[in-house]
C-alpha atoms as a PDB file:
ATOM      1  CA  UNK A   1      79.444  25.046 -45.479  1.00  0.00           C
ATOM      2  CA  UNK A   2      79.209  21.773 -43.927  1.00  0.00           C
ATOM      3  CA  UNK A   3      75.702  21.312 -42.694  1.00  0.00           C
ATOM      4  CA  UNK A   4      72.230  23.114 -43.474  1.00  0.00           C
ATOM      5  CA  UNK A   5      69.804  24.513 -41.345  1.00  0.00           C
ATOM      6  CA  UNK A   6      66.388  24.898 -42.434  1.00  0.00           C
ATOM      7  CA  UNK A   7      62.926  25.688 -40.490  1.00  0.00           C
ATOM      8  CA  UNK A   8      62.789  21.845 -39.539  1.00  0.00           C
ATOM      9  CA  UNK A   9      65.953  20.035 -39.642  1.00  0.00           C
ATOM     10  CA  UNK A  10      69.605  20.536 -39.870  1.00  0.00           C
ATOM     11  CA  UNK A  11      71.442  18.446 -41.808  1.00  0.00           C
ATOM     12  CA  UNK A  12      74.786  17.464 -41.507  1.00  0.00           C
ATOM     13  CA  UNK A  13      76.929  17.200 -43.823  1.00  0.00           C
ATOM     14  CA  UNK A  14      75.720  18.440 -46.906  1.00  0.00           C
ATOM     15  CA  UNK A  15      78.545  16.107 -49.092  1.00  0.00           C
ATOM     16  CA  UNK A  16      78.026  12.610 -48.619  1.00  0.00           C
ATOM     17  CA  UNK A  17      81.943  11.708 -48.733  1.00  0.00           C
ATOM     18  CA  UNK A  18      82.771   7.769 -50.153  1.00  0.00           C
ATOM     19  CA  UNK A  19      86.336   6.666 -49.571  1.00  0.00           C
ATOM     20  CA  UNK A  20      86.450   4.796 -52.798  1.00  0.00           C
ATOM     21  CA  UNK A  21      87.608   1.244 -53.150  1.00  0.00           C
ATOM     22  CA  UNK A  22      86.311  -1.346 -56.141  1.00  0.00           C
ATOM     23  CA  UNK A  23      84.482  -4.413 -55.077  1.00  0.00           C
ATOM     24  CA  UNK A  24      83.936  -3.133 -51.212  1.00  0.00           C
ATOM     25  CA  UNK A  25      80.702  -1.645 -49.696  1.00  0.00           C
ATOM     26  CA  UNK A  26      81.192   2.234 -48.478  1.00  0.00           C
ATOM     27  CA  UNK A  27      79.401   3.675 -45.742  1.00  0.00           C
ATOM     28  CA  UNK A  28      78.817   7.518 -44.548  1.00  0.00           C
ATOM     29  CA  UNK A  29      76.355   8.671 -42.263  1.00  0.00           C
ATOM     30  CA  UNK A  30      73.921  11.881 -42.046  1.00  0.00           C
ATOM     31  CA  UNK A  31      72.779  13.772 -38.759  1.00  0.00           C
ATOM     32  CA  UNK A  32      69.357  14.823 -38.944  1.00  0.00           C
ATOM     33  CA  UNK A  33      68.783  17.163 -35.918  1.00  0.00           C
ATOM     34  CA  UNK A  34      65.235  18.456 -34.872  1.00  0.00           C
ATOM     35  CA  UNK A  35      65.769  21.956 -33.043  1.00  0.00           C
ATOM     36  CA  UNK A  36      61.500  22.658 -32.933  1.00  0.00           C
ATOM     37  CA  UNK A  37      58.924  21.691 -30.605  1.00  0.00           C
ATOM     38  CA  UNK A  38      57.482  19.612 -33.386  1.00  0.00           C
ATOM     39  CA  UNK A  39      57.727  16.223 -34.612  1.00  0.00           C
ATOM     40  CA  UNK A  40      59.101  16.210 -38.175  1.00  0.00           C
ATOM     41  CA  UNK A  41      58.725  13.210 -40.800  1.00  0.00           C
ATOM     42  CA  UNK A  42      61.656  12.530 -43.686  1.00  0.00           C
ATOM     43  CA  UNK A  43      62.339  10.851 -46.554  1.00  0.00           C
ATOM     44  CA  UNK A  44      65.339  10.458 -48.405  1.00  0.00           C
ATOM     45  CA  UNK A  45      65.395  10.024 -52.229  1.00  0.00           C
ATOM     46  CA  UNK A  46      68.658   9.382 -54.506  1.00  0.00           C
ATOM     47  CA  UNK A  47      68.989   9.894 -58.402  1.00  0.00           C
ATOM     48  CA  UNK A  48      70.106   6.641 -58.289  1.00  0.00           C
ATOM     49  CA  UNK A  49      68.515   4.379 -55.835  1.00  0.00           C
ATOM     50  CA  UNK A  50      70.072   0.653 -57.449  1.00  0.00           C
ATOM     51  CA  UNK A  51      73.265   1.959 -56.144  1.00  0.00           C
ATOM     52  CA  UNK A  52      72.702   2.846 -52.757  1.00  0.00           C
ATOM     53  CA  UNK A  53      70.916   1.523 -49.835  1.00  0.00           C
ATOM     54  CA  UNK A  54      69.481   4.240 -47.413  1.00  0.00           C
ATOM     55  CA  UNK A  55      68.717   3.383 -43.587  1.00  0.00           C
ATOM     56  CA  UNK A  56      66.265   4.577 -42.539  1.00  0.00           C
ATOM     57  CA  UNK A  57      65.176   6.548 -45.910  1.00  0.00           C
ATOM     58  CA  UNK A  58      61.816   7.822 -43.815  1.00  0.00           C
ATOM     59  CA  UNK A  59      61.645   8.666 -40.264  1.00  0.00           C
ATOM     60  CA  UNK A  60      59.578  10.657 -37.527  1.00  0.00           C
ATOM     61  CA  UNK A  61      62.637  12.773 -35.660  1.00  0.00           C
ATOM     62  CA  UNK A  62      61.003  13.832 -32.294  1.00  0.00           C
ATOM     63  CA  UNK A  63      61.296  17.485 -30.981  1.00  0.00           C
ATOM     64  CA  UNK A  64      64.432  18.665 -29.809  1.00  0.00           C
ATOM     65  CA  UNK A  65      66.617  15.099 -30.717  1.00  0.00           C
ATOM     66  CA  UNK A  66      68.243  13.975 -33.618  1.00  0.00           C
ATOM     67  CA  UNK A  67      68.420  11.014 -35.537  1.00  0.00           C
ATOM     68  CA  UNK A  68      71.538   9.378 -37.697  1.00  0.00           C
ATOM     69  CA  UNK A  69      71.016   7.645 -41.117  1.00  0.00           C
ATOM     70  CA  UNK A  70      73.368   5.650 -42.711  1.00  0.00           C
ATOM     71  CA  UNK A  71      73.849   5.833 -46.758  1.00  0.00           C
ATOM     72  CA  UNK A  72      75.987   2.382 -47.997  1.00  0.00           C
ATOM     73  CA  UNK A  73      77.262   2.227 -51.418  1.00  0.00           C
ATOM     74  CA  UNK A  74      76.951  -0.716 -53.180  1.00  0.00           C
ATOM     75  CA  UNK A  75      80.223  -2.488 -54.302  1.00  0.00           C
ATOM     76  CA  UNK A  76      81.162  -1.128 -57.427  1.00  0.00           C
ATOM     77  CA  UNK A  77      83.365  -2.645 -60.585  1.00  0.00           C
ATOM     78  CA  UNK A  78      84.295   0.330 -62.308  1.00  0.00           C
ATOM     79  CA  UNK A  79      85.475   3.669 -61.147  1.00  0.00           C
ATOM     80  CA  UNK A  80      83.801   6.658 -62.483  1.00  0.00           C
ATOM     81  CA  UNK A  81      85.966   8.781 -64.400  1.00  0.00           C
ATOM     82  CA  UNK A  82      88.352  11.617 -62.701  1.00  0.00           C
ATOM     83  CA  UNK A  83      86.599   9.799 -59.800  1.00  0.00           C
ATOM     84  CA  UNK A  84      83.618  12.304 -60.209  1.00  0.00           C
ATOM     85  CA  UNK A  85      80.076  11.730 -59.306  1.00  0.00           C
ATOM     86  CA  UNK A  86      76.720  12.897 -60.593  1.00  0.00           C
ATOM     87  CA  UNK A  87      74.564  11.034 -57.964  1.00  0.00           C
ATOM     88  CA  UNK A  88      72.249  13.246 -55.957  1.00  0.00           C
ATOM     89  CA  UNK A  89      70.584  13.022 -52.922  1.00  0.00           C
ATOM     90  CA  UNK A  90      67.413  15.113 -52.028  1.00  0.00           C
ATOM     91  CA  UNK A  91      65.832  15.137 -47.979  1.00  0.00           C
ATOM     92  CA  UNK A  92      62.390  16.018 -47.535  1.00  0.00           C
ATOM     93  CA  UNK A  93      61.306  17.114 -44.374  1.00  0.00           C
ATOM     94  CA  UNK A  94      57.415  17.811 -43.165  1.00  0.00           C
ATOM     95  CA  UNK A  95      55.688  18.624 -39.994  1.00  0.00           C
ATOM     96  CA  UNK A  96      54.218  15.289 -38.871  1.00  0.00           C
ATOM     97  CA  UNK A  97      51.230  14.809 -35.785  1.00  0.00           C
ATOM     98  CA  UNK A  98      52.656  13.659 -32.401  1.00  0.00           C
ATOM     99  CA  UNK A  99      50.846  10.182 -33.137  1.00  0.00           C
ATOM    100  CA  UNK A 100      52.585   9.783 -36.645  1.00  0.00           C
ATOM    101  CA  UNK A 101      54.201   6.475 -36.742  1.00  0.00           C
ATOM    102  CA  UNK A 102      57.092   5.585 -38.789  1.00  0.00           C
ATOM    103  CA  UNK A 103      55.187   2.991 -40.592  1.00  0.00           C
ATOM    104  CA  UNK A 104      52.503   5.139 -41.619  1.00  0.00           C
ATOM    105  CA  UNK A 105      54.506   7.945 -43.331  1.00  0.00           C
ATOM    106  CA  UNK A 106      53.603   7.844 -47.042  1.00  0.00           C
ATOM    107  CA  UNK A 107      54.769   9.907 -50.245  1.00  0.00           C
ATOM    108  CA  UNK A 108      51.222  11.992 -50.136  1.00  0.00           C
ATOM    109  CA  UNK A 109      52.686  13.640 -46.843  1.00  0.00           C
ATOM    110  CA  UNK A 110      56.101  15.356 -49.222  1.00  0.00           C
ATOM    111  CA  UNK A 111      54.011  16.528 -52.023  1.00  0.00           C
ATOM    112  CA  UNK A 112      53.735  20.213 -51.890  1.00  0.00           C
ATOM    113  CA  UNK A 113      50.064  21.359 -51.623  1.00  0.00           C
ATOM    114  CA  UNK A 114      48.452  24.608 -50.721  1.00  0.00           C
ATOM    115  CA  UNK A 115      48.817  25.004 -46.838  1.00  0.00           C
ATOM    116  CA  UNK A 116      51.792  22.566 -46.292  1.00  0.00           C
ATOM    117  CA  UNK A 117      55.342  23.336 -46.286  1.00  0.00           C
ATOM    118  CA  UNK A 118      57.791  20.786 -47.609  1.00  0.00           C
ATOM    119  CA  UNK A 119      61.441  21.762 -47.104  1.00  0.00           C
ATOM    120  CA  UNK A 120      63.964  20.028 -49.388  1.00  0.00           C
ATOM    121  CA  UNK A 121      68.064  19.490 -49.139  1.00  0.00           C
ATOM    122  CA  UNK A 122      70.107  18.388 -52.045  1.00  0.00           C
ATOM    123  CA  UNK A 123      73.247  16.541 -50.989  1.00  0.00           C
ATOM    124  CA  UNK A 124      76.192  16.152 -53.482  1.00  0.00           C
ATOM    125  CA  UNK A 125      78.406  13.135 -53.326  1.00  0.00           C
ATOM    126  CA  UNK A 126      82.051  13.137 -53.315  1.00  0.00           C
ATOM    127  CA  UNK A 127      84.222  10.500 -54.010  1.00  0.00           C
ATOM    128  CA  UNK A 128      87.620   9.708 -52.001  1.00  0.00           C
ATOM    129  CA  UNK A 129      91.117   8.096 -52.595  1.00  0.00           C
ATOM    130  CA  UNK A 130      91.032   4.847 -50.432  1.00  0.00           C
ATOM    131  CA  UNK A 131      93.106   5.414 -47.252  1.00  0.00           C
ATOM    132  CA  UNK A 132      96.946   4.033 -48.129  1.00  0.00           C
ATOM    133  CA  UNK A 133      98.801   1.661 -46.052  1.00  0.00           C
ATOM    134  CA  UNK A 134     101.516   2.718 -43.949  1.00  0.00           C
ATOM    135  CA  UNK A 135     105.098   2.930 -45.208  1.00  0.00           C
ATOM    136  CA  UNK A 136     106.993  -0.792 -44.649  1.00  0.00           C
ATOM    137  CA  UNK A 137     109.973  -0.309 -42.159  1.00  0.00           C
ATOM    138  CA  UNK A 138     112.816  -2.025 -43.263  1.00  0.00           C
ATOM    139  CA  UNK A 139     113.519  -5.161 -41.039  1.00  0.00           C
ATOM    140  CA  UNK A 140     116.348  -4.438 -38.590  1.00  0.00           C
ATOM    141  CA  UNK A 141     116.219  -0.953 -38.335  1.00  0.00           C
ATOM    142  CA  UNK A 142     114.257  -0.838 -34.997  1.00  0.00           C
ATOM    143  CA  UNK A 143     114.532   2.274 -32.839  1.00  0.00           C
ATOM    144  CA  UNK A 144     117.722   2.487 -31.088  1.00  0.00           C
ATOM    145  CA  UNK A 145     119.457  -0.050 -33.490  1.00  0.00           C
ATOM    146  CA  UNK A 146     120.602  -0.420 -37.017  1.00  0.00           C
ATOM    147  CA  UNK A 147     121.277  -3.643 -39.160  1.00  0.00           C
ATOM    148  CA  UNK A 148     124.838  -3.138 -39.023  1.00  0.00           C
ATOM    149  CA  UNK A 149     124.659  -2.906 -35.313  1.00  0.00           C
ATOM    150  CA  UNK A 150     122.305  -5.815 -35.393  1.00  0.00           C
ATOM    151  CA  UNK A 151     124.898  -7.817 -37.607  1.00  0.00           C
ATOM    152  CA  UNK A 152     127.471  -7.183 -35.185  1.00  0.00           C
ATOM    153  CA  UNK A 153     125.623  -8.481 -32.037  1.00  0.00           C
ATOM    154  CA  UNK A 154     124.730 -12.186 -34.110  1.00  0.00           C
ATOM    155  CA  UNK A 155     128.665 -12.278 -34.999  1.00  0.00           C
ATOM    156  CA  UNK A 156     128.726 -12.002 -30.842  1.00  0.00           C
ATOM    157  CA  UNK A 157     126.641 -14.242 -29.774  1.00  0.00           C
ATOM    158  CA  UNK A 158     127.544 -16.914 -32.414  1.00  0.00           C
ATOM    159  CA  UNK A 159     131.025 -16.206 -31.407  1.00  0.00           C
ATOM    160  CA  UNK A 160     130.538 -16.307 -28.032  1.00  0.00           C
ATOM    161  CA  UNK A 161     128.156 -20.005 -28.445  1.00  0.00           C
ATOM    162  CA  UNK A 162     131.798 -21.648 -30.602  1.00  0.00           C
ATOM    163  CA  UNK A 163     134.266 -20.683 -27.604  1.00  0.00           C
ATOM    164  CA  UNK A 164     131.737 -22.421 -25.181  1.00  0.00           C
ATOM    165  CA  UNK A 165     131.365 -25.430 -27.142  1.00  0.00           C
ATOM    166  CA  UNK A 166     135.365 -25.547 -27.829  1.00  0.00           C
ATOM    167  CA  UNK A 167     136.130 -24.992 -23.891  1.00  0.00           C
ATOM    168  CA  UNK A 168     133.181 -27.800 -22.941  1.00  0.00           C
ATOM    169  CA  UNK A 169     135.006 -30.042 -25.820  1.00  0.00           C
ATOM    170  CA  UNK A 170     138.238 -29.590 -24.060  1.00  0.00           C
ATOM    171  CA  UNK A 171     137.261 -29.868 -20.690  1.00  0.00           C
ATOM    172  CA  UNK A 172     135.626 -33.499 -21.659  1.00  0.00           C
ATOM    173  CA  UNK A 173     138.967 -34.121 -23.499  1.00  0.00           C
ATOM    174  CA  UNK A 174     140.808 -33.563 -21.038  1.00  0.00           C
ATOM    175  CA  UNK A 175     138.352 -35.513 -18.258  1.00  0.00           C
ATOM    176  CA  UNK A 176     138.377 -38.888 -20.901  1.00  0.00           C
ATOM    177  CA  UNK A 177     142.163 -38.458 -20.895  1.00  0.00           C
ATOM    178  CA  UNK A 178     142.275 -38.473 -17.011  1.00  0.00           C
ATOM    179  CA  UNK A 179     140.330 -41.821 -16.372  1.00  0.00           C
ATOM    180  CA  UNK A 180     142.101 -43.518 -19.269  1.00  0.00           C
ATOM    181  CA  UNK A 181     145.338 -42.779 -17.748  1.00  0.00           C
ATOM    182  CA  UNK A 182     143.928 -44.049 -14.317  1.00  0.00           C
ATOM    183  CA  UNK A 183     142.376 -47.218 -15.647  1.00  0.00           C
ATOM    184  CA  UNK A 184     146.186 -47.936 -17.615  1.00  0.00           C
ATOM    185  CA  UNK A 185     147.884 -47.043 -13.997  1.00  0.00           C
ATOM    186  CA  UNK A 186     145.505 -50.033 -12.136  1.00  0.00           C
ATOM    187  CA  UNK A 187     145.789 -52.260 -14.907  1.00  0.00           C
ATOM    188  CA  UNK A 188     149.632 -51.959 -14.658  1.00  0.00           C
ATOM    189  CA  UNK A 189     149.459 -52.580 -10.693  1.00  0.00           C
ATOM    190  CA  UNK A 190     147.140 -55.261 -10.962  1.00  0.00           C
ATOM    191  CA  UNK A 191     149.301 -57.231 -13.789  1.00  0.00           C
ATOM    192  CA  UNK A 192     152.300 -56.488 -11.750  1.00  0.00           C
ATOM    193  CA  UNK A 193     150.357 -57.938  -8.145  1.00  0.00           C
ATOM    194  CA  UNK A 194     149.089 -60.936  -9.992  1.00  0.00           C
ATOM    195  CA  UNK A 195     153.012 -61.689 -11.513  1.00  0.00           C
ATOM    196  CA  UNK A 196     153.934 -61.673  -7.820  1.00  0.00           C
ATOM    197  CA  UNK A 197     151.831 -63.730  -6.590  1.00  0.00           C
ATOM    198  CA  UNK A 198     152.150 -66.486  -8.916  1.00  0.00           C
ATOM    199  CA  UNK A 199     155.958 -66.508  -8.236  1.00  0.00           C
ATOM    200  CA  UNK A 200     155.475 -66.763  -4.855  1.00  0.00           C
ATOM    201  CA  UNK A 201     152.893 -69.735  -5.489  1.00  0.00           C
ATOM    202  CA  UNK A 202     155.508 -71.348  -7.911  1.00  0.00           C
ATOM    203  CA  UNK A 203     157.879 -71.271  -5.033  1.00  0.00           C
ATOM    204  CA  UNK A 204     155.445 -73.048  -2.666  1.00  0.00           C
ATOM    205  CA  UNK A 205     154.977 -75.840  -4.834  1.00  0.00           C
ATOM    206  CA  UNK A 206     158.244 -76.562  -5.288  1.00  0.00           C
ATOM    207  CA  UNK A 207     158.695 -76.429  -1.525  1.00  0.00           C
ATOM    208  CA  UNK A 208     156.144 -78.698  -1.173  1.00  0.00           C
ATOM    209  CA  UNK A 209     157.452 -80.989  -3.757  1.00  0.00           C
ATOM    210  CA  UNK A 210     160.634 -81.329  -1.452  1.00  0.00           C
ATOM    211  CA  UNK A 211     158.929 -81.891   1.551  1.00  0.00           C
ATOM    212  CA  UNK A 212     159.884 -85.122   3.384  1.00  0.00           C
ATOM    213  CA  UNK A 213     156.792 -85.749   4.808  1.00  0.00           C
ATOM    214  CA  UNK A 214     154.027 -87.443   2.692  1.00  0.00           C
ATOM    215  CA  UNK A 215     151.277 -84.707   3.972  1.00  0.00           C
ATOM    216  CA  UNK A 216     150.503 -81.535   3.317  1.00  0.00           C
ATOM    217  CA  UNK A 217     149.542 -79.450   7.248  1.00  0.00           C
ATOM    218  CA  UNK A 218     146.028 -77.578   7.334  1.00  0.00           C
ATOM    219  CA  UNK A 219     147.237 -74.415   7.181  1.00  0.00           C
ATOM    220  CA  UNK A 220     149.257 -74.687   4.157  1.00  0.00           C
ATOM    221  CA  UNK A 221     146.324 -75.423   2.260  1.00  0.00           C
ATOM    222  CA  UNK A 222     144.660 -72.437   3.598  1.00  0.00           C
ATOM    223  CA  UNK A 223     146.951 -70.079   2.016  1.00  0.00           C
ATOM    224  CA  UNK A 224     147.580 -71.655  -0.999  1.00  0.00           C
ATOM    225  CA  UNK A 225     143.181 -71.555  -1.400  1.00  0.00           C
ATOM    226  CA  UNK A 226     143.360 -67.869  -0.499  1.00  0.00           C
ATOM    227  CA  UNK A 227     145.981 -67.111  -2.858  1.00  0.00           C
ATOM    228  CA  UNK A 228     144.637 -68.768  -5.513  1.00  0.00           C
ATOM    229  CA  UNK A 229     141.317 -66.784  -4.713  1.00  0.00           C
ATOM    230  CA  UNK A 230     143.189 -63.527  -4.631  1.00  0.00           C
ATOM    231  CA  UNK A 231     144.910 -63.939  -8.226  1.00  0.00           C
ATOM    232  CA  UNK A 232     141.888 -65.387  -9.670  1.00  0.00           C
ATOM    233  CA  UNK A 233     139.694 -62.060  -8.528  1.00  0.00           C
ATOM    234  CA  UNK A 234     143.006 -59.983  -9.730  1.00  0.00           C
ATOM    235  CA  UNK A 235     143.158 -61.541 -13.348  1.00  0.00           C
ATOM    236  CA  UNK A 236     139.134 -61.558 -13.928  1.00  0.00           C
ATOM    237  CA  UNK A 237     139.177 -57.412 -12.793  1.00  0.00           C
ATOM    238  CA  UNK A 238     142.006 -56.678 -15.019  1.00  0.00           C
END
């Protein structure tokens, strides 16, 4: 049986259920529910009120509504033994006036006198294993895959990423190669130019060394300038 039903209010549950866990505050709550046409006052009382805290412990629950209280147990540094509990908890309900206020309900109104009915409902708590954690899942073993299979793609990639570098590598060889080869090839040409032209300078000299007349003619000196401008631009580039 799960909840009570009385003249005045049900109560639900009857076990006030603690998942158990040292050093942490535990909650569980209580429905009070008010199926009369009157207003009913409570009060909640424990064996063993230093170790819980009851909100509220006294109320006015209005006709035909209901109204939750919460019961927190105080962190604790021992666990009991074979996790059982003696702590009770007793509810007192009373037929209160529509005007009652909250504030103004007193222990007087719960004692049991001629002509007033006080109904009472013991509540038993129960202590709980602490909710365990889920199960680890081994790293690599995602759905769909396994760590082998997981192994096997990294070899992949990895040995995909080496032939890349080695072909970029070559490639670059290959390209440094090239303009070596191109610059030794122009170098060559250029040497080879610049040899020619000073023979053919040589030769003018010694033409002009022969010559019978005493001048040199304007034109003459124009090519020997130019050619001395060509092998000079020749020898500085190679």
């Amino acid at each position: 049986m799960s909840s009570a039903e009385t003249e005045l209010l049900t109560v639900d549950p009857l076990e006030l259920k603690f998942a158990f866990e040292l050093k942490k505050q535990i909650s569980c709550s209580l429905q009070l529910s008010n199926k009369t046409e009157n207003h009913v006052a409570f009060k909640v009382k424990t064996t063993n009120p230093k170790k819980y805290c009851v909100r509220p412990n006294t109320g006015i629950v209005s006709p035909r509504s209901t109204c939750d209280v919460i019961v927190t147990m105080q962190a604790q540094k021992e666990a009991p033994a074979d996790m059982q509990c003696k702590d009770k908890f007793l509810l007192q309900s009373v037929v209160a006036s529509a005007v009652t206020n909250p504030k103004d309900i007193t222990q007087e109104m719960f004692n049991k006198e001629p002509g007033r009915v006080v109904e009472e409902c013991k509540l038993k708590v129960i202590y709980l294993p602490p909710p365990q954690p889920p199960s680890p899942v081994a790293e690599g073993s995602e759905e769909g895959s396994s760590p082998r299979q997981s192994l096997t793609e990294n070899d992949n990639q990895n040995g995909s990423e080496l032939t890349r570098t080695f072909l970029e590598t070559h490639d670059k060889s290959t390209e440094a190669k090239s303009v070596i080869y191109r610059l030794t090839e122009e170098k060559a040409g250029a040497l080879h130019q610049s040899n020619r032209l000073r023979q053919e300078l040589e030769i003018m000299r010694r033409d002009i060394s022969k010559s019978r007349s005493g001048g040199v003619s304007f034109k003459f000196v124009i090519v020997v300038g130019l050619i001395g401008v060509v092998l000079g631009y020749i020898l500085k580039s190679s």
